[in-house]
PDB file of N, CA and C in Angstrom:
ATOM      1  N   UNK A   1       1.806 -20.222  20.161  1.00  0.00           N
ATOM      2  CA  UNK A   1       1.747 -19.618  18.848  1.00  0.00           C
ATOM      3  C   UNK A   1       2.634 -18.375  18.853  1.00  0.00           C
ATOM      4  N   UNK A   2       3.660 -18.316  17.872  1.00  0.00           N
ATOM      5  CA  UNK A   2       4.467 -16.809  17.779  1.00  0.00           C
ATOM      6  C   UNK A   2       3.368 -15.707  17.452  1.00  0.00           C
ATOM      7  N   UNK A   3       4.202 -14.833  18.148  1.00  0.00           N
ATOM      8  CA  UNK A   3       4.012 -13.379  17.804  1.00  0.00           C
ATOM      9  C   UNK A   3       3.153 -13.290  16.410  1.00  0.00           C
ATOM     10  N   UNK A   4       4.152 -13.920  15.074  1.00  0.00           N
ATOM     11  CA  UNK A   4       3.938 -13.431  13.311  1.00  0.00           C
ATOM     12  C   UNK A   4       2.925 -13.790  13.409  1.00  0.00           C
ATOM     13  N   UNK A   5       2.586 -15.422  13.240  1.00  0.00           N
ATOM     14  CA  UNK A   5       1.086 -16.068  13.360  1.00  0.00           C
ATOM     15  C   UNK A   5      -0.050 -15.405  13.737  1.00  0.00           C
ATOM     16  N   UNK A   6       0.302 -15.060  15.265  1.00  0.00           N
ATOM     17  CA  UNK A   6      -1.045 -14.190  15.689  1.00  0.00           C
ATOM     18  C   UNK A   6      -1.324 -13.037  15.181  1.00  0.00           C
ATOM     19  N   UNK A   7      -0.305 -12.192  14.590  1.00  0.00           N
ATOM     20  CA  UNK A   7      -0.557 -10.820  13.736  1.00  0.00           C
ATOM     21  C   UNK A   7      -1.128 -11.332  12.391  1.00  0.00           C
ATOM     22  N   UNK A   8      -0.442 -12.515  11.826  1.00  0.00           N
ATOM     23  CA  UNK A   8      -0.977 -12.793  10.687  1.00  0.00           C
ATOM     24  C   UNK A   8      -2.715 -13.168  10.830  1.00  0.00           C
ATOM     25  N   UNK A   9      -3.176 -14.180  11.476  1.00  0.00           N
ATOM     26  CA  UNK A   9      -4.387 -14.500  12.204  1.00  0.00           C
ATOM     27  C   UNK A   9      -5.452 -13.117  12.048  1.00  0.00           C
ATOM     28  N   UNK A  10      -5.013 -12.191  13.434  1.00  0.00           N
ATOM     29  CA  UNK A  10      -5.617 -11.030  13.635  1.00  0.00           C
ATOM     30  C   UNK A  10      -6.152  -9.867  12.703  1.00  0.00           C
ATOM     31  N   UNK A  11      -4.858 -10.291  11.631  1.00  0.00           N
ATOM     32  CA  UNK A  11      -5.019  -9.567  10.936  1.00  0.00           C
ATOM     33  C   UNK A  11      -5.876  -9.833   9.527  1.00  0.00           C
ATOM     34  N   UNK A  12      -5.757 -11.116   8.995  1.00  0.00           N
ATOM     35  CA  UNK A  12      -6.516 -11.829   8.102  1.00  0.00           C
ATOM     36  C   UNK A  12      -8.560 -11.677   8.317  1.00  0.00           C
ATOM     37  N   UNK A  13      -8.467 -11.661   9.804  1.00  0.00           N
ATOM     38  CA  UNK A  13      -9.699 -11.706   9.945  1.00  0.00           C
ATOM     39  C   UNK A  13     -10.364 -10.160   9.835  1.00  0.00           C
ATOM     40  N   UNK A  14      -9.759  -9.127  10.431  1.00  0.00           N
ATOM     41  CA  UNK A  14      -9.811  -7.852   9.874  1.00  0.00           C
ATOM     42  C   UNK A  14      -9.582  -7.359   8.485  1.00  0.00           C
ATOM     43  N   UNK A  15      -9.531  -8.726   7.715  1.00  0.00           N
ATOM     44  CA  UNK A  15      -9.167  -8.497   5.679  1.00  0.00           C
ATOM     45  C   UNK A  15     -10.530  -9.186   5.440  1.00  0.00           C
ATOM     46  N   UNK A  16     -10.873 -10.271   6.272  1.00  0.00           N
ATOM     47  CA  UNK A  16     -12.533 -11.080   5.811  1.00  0.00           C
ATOM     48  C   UNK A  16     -13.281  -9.624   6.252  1.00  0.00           C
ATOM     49  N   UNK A  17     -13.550  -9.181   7.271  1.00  0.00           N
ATOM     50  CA  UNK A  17     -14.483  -8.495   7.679  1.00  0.00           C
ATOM     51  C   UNK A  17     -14.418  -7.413   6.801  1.00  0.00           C
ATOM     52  N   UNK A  18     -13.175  -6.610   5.957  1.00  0.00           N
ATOM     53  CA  UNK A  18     -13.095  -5.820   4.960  1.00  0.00           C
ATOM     54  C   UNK A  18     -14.012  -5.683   3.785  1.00  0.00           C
ATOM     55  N   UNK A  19     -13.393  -7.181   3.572  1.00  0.00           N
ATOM     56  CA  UNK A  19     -14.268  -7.889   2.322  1.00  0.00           C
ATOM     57  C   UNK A  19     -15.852  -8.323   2.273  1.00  0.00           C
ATOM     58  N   UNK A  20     -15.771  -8.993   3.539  1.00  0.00           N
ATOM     59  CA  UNK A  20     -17.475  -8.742   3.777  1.00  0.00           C
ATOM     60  C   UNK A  20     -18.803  -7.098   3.702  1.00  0.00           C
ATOM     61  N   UNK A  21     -17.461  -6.242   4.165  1.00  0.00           N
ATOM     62  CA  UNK A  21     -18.078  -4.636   4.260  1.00  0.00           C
ATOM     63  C   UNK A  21     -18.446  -4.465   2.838  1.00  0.00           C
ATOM     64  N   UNK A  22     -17.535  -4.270   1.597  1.00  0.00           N
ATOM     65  CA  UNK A  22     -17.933  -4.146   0.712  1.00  0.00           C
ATOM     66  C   UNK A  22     -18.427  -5.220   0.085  1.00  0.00           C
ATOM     67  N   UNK A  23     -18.771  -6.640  -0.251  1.00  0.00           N
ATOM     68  CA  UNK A  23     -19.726  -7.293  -0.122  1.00  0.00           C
ATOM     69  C   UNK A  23     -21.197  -6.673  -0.099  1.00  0.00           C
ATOM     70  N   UNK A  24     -21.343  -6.629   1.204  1.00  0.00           N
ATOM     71  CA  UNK A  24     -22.409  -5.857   1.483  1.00  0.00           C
ATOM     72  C   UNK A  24     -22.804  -4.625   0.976  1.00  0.00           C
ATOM     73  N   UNK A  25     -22.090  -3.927   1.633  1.00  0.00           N
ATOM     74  CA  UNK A  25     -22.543  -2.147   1.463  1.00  0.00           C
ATOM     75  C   UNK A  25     -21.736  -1.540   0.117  1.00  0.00           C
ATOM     76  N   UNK A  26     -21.187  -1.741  -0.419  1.00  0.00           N
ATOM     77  CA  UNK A  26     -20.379  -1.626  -1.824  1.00  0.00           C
ATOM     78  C   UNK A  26     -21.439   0.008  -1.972  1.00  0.00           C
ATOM     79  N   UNK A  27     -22.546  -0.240  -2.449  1.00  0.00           N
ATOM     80  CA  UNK A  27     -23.420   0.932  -3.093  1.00  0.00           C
ATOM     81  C   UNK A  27     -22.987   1.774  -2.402  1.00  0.00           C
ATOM     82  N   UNK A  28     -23.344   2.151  -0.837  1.00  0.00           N
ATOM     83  CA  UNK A  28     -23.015   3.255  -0.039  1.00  0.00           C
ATOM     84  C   UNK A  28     -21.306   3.020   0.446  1.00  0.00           C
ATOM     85  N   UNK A  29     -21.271   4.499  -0.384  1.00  0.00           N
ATOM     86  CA  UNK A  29     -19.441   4.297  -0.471  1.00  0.00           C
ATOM     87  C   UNK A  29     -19.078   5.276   1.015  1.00  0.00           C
ATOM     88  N   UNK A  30     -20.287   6.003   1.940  1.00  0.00           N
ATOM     89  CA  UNK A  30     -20.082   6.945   2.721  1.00  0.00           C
ATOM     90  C   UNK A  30     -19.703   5.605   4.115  1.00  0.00           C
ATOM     91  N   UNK A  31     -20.974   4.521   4.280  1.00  0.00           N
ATOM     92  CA  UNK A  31     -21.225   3.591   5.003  1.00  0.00           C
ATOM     93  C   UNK A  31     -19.713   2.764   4.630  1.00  0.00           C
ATOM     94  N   UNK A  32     -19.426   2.148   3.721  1.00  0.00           N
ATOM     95  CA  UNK A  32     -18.602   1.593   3.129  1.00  0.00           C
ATOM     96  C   UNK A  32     -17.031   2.070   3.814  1.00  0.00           C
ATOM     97  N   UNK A  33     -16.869   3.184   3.403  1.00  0.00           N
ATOM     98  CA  UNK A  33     -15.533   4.199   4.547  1.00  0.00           C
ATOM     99  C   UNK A  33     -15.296   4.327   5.692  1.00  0.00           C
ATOM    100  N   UNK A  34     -16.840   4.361   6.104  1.00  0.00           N
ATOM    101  CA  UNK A  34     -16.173   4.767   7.562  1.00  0.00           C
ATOM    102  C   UNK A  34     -16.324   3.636   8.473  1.00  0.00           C
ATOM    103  N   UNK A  35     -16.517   2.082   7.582  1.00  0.00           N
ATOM    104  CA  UNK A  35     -16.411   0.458   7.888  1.00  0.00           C
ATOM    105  C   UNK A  35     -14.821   0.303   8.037  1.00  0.00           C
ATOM    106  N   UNK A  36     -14.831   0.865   6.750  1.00  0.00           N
ATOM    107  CA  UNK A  36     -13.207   0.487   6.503  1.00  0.00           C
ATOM    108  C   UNK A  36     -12.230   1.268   7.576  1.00  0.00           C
ATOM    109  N   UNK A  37     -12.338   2.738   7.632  1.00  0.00           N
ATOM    110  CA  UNK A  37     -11.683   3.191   8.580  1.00  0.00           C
ATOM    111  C   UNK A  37     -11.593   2.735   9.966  1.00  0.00           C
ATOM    112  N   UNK A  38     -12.942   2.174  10.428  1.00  0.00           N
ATOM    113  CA  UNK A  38     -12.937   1.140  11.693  1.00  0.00           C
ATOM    114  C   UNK A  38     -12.228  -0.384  11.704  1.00  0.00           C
ATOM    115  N   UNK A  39     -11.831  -0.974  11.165  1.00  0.00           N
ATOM    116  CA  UNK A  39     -11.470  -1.720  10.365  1.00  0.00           C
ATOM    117  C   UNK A  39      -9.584  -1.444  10.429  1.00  0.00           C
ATOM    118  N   UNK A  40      -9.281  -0.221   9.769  1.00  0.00           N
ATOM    119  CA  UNK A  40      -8.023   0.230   9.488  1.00  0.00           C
ATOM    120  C   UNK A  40      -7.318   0.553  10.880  1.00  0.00           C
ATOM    121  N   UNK A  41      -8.431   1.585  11.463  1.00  0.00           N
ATOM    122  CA  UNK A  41      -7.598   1.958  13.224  1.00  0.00           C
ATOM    123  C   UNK A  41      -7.403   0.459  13.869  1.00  0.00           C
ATOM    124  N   UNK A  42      -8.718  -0.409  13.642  1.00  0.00           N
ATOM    125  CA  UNK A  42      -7.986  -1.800  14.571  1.00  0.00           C
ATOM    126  C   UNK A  42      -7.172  -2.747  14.169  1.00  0.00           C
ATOM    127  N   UNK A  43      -6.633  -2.178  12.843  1.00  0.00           N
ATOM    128  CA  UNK A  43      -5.458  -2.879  12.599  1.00  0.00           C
ATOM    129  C   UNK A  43      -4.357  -2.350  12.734  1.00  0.00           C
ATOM    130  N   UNK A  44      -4.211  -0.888  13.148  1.00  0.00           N
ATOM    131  CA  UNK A  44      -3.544  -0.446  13.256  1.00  0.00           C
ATOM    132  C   UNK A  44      -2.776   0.186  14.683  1.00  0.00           C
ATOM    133  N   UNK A  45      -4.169  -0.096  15.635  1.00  0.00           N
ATOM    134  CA  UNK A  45      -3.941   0.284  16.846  1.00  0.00           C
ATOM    135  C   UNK A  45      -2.801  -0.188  17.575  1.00  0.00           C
ATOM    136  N   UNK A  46      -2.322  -1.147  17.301  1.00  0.00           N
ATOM    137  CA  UNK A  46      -0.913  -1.617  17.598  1.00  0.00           C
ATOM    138  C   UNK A  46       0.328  -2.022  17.228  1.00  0.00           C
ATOM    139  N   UNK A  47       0.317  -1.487  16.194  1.00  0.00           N
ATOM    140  CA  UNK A  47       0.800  -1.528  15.037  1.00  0.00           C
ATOM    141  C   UNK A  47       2.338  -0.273  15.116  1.00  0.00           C
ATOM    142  N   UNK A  48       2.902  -1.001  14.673  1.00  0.00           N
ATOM    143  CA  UNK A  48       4.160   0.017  14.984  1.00  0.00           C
ATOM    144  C   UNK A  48       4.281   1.125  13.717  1.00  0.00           C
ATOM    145  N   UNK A  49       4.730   2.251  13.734  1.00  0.00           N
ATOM    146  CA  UNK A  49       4.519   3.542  13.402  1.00  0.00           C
ATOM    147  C   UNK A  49       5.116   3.283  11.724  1.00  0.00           C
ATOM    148  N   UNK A  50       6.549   2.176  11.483  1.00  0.00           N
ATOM    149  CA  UNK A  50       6.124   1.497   9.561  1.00  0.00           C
ATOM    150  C   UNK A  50       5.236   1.015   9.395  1.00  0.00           C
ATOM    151  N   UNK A  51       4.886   0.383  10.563  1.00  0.00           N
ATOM    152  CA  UNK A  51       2.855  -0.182   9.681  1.00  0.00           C
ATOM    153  C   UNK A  51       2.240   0.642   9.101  1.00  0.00           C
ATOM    154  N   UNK A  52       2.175   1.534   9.877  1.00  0.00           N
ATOM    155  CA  UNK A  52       1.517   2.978   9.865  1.00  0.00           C
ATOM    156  C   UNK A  52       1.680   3.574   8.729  1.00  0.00           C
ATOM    157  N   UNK A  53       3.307   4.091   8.415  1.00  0.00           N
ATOM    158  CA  UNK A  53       3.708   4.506   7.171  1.00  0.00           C
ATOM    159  C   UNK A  53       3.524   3.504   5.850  1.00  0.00           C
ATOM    160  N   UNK A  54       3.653   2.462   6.209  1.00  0.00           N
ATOM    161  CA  UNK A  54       3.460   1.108   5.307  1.00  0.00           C
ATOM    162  C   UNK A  54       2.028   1.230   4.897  1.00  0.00           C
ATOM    163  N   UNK A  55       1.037   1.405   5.404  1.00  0.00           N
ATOM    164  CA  UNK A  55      -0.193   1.430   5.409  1.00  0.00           C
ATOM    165  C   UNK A  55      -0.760   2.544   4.653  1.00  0.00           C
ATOM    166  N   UNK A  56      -0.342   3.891   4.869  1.00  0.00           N
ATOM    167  CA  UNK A  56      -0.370   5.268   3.799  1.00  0.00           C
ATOM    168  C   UNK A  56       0.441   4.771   2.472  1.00  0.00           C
ATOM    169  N   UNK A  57       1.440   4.543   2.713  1.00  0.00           N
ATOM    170  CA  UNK A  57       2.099   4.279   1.221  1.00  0.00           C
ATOM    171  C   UNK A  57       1.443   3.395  -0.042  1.00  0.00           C
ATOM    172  N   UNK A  58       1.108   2.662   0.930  1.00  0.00           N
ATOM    173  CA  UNK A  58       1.025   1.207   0.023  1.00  0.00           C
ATOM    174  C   UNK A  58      -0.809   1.865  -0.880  1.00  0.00           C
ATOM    175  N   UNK A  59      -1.563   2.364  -0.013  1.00  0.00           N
ATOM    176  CA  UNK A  59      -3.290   2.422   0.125  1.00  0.00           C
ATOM    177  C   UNK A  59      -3.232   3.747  -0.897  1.00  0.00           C
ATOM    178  N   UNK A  60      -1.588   4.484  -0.835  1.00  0.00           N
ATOM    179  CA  UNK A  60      -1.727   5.672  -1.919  1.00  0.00           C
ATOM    180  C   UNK A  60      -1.615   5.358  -3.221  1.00  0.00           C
ATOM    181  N   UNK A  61      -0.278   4.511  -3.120  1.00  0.00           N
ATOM    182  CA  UNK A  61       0.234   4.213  -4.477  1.00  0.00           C
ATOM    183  C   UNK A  61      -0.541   3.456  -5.249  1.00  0.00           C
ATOM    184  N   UNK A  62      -1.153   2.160  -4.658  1.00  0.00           N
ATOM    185  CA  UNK A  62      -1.603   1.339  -5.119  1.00  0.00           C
ATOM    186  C   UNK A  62      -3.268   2.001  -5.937  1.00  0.00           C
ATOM    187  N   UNK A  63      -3.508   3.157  -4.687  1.00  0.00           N
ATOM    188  CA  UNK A  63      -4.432   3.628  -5.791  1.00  0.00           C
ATOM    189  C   UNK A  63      -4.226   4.462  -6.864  1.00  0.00           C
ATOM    190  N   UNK A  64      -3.154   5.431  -6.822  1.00  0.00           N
ATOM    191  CA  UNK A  64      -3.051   5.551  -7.733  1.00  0.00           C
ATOM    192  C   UNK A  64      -2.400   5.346  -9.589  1.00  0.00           C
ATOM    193  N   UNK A  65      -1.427   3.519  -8.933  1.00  0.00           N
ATOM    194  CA  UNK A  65      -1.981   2.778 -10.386  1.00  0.00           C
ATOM    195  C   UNK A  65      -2.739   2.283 -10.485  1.00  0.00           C
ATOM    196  N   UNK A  66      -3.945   2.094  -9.241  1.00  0.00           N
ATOM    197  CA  UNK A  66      -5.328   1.553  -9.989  1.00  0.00           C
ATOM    198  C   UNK A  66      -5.686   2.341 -10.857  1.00  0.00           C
ATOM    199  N   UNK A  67      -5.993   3.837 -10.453  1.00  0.00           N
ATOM    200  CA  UNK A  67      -6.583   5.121 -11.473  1.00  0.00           C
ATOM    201  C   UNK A  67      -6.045   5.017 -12.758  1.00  0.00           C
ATOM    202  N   UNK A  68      -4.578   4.618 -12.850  1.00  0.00           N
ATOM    203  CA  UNK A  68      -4.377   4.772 -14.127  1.00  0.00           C
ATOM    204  C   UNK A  68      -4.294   3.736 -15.118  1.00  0.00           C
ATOM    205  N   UNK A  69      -4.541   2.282 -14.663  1.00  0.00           N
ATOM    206  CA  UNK A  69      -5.184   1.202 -15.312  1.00  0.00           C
ATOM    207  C   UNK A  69      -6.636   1.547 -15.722  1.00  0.00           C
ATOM    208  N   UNK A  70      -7.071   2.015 -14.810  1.00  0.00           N
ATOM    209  CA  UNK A  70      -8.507   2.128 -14.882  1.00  0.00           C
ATOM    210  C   UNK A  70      -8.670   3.022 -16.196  1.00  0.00           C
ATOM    211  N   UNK A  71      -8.220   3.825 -15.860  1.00  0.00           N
ATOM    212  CA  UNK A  71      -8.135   5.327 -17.085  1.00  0.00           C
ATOM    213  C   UNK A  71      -7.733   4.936 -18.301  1.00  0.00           C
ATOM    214  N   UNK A  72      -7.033   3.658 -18.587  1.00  0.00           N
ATOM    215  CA  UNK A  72      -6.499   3.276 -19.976  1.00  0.00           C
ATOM    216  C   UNK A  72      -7.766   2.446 -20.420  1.00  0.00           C
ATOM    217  N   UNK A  73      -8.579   2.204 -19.306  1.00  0.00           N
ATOM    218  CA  UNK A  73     -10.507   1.642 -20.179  1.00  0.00           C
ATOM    219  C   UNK A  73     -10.584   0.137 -19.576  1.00  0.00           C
ATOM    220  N   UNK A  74      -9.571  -0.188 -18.954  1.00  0.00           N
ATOM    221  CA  UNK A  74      -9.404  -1.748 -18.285  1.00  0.00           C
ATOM    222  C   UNK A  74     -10.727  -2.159 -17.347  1.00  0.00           C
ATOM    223  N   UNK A  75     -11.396  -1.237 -16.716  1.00  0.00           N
ATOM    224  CA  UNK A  75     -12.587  -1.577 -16.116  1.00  0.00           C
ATOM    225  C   UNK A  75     -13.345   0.153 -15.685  1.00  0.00           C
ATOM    226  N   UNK A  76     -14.424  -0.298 -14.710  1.00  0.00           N
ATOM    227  CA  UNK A  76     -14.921   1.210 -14.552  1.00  0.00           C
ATOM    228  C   UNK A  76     -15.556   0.424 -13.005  1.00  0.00           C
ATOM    229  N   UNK A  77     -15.892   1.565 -12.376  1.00  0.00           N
ATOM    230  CA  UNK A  77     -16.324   1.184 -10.723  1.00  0.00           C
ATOM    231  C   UNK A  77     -17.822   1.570 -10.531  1.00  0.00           C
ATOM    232  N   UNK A  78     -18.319   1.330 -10.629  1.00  0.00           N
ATOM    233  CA  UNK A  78     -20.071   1.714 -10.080  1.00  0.00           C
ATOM    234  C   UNK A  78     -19.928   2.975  -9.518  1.00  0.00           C
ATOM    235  N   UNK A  79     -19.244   3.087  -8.580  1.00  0.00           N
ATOM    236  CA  UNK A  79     -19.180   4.510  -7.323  1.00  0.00           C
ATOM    237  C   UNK A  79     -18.199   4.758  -7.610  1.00  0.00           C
ATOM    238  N   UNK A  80     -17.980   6.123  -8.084  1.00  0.00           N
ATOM    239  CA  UNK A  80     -16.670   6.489  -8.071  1.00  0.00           C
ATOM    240  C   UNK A  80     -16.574   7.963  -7.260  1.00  0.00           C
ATOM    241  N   UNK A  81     -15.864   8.389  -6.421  1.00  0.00           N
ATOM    242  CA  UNK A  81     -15.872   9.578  -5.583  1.00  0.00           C
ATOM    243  C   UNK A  81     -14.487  10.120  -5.663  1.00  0.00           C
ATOM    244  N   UNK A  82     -12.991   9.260  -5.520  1.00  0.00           N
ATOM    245  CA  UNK A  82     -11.937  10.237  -5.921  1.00  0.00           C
ATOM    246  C   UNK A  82     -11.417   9.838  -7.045  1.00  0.00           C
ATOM    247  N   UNK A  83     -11.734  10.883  -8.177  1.00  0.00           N
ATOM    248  CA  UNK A  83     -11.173  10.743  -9.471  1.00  0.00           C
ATOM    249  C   UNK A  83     -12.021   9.544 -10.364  1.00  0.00           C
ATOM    250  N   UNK A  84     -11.821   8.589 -10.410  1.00  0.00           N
ATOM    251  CA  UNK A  84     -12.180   7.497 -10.653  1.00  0.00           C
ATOM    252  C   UNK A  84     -12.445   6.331 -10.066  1.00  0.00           C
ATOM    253  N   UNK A  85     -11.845   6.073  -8.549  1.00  0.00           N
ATOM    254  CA  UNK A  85     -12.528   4.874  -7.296  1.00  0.00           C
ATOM    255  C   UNK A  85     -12.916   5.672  -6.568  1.00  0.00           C
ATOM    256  N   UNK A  86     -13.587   4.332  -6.040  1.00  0.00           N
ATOM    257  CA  UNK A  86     -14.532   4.565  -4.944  1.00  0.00           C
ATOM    258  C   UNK A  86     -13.498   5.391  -4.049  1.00  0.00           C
ATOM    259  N   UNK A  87     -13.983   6.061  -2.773  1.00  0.00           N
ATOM    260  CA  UNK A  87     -13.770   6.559  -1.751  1.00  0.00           C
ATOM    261  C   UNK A  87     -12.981   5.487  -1.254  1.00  0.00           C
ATOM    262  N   UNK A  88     -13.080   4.340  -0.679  1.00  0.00           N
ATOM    263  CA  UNK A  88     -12.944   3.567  -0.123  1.00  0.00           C
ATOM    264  C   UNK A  88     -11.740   2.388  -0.178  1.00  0.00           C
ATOM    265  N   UNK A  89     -11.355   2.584  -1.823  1.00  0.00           N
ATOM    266  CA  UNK A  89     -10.517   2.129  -2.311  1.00  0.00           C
ATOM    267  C   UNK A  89      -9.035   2.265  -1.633  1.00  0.00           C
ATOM    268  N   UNK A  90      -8.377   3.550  -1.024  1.00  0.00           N
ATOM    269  CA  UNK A  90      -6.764   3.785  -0.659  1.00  0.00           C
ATOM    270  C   UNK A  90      -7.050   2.771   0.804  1.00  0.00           C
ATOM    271  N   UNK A  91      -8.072   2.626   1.615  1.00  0.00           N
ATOM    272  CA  UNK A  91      -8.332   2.072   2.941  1.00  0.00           C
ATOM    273  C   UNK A  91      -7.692   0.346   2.393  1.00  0.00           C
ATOM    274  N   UNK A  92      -9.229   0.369   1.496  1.00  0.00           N
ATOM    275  CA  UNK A  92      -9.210  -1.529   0.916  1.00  0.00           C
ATOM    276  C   UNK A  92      -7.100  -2.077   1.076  1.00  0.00           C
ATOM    277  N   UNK A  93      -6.930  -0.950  -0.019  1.00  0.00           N
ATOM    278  CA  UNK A  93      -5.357  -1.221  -0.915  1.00  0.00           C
ATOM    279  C   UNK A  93      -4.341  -1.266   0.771  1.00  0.00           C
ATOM    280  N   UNK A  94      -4.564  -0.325   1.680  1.00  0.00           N
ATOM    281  CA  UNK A  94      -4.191  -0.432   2.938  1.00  0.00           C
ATOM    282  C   UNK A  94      -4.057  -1.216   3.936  1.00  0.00           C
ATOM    283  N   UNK A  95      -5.181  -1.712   3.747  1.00  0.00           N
ATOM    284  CA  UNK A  95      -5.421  -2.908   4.836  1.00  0.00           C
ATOM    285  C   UNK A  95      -4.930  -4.326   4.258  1.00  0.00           C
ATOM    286  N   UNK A  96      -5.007  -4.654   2.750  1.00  0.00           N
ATOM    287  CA  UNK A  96      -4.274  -5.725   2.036  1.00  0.00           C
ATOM    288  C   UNK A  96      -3.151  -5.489   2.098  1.00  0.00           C
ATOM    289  N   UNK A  97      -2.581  -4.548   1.702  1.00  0.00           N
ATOM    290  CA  UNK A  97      -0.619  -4.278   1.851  1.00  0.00           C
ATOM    291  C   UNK A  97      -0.639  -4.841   2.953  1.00  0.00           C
ATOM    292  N   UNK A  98      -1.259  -4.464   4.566  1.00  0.00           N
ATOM    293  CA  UNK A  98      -0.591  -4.764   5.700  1.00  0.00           C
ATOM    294  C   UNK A  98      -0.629  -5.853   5.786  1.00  0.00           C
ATOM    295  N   UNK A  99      -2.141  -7.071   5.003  1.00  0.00           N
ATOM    296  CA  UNK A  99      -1.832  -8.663   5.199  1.00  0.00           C
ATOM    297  C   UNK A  99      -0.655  -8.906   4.346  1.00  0.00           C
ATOM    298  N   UNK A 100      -0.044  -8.475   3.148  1.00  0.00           N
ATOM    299  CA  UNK A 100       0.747  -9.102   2.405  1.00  0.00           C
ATOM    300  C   UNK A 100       2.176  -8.795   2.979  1.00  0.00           C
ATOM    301  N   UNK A 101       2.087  -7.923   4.272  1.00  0.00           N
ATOM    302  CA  UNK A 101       3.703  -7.784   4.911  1.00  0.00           C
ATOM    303  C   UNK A 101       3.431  -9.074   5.737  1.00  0.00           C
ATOM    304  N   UNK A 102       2.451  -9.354   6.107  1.00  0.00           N
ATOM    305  CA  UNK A 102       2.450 -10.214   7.642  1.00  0.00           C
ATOM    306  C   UNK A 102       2.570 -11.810   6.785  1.00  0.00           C
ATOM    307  N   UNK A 103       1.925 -11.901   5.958  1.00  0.00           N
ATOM    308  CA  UNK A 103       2.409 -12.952   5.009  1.00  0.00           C
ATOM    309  C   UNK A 103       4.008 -13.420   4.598  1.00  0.00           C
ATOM    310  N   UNK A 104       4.357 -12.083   4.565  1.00  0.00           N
ATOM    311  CA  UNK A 104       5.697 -12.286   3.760  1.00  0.00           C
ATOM    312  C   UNK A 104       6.986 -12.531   4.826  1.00  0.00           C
ATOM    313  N   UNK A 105       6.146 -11.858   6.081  1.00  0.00           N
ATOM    314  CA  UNK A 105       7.327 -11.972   7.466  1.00  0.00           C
ATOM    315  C   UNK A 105       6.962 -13.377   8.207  1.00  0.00           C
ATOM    316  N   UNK A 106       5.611 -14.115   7.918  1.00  0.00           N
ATOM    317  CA  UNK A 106       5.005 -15.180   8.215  1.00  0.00           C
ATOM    318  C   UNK A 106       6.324 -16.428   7.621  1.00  0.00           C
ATOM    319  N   UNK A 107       6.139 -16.045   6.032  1.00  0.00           N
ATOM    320  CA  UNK A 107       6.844 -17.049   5.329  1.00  0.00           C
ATOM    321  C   UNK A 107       8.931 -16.865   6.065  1.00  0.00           C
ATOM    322  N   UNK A 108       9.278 -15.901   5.432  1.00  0.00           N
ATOM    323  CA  UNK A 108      10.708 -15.174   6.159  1.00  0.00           C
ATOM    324  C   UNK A 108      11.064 -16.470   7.617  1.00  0.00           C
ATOM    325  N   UNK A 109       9.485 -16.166   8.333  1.00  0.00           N
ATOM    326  CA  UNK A 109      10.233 -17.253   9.725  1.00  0.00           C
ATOM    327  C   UNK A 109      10.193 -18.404   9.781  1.00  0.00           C
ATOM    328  N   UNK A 110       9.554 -18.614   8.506  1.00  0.00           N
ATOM    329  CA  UNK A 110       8.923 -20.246   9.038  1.00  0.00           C
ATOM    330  C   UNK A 110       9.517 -20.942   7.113  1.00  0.00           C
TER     331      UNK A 110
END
């Protein structure tokens, strides 16, 4: 199995276990964070230093056009802690950017 595959793999399953966290614990957005942040370091622990930057960028921006969809009345969040999302939200948007690079370098080789 290449290299992409197994990052893609590794990494998909660290996006179920994401999704399962909030699933679950959604209400507690404190429990909920610091899932995700465990979650984020082991996807990141080997991860080369654009993942890294890839991973801040993507978990910033993306939240903040969620905030401002959100803010035009498009939906509302149960928990909200920065501004208008959850706490937990720049992690979520973080850890999906990094499956949708490994996807896209998945497709690129194959």
């Amino acid at each position: 199995m290449g290299k992409t595959i197994k990052r893609l793999i590794f990494d998909s399953l660290f996006l179920f276990l994401a999704v399962l966290t909030i699933i679950f614990f959604w209400k507690n957005t404190i429990l909920t964070s610091i899932f995700l942040v465990i979650i984020s370091i082991c996807i990141l622990a080997k991860a080369a230093k654009i993942d890294i930057l890839f991973f801040v960028i993507i978990g910033l921006s993306a939240t903040f056009i969620e905030s401002l969809t959100i803010s035009s009345g498009a939906w509302i969040y149960s928990t909200q802690h920065i501004s208008i999302v959850p706490l937990w939200i720049p992690l979520y948007w973080g850890i999906g950017g990094i499956i949708i690079k490994d996807i896209y370098l998945f497709l690129k080789k194959y």
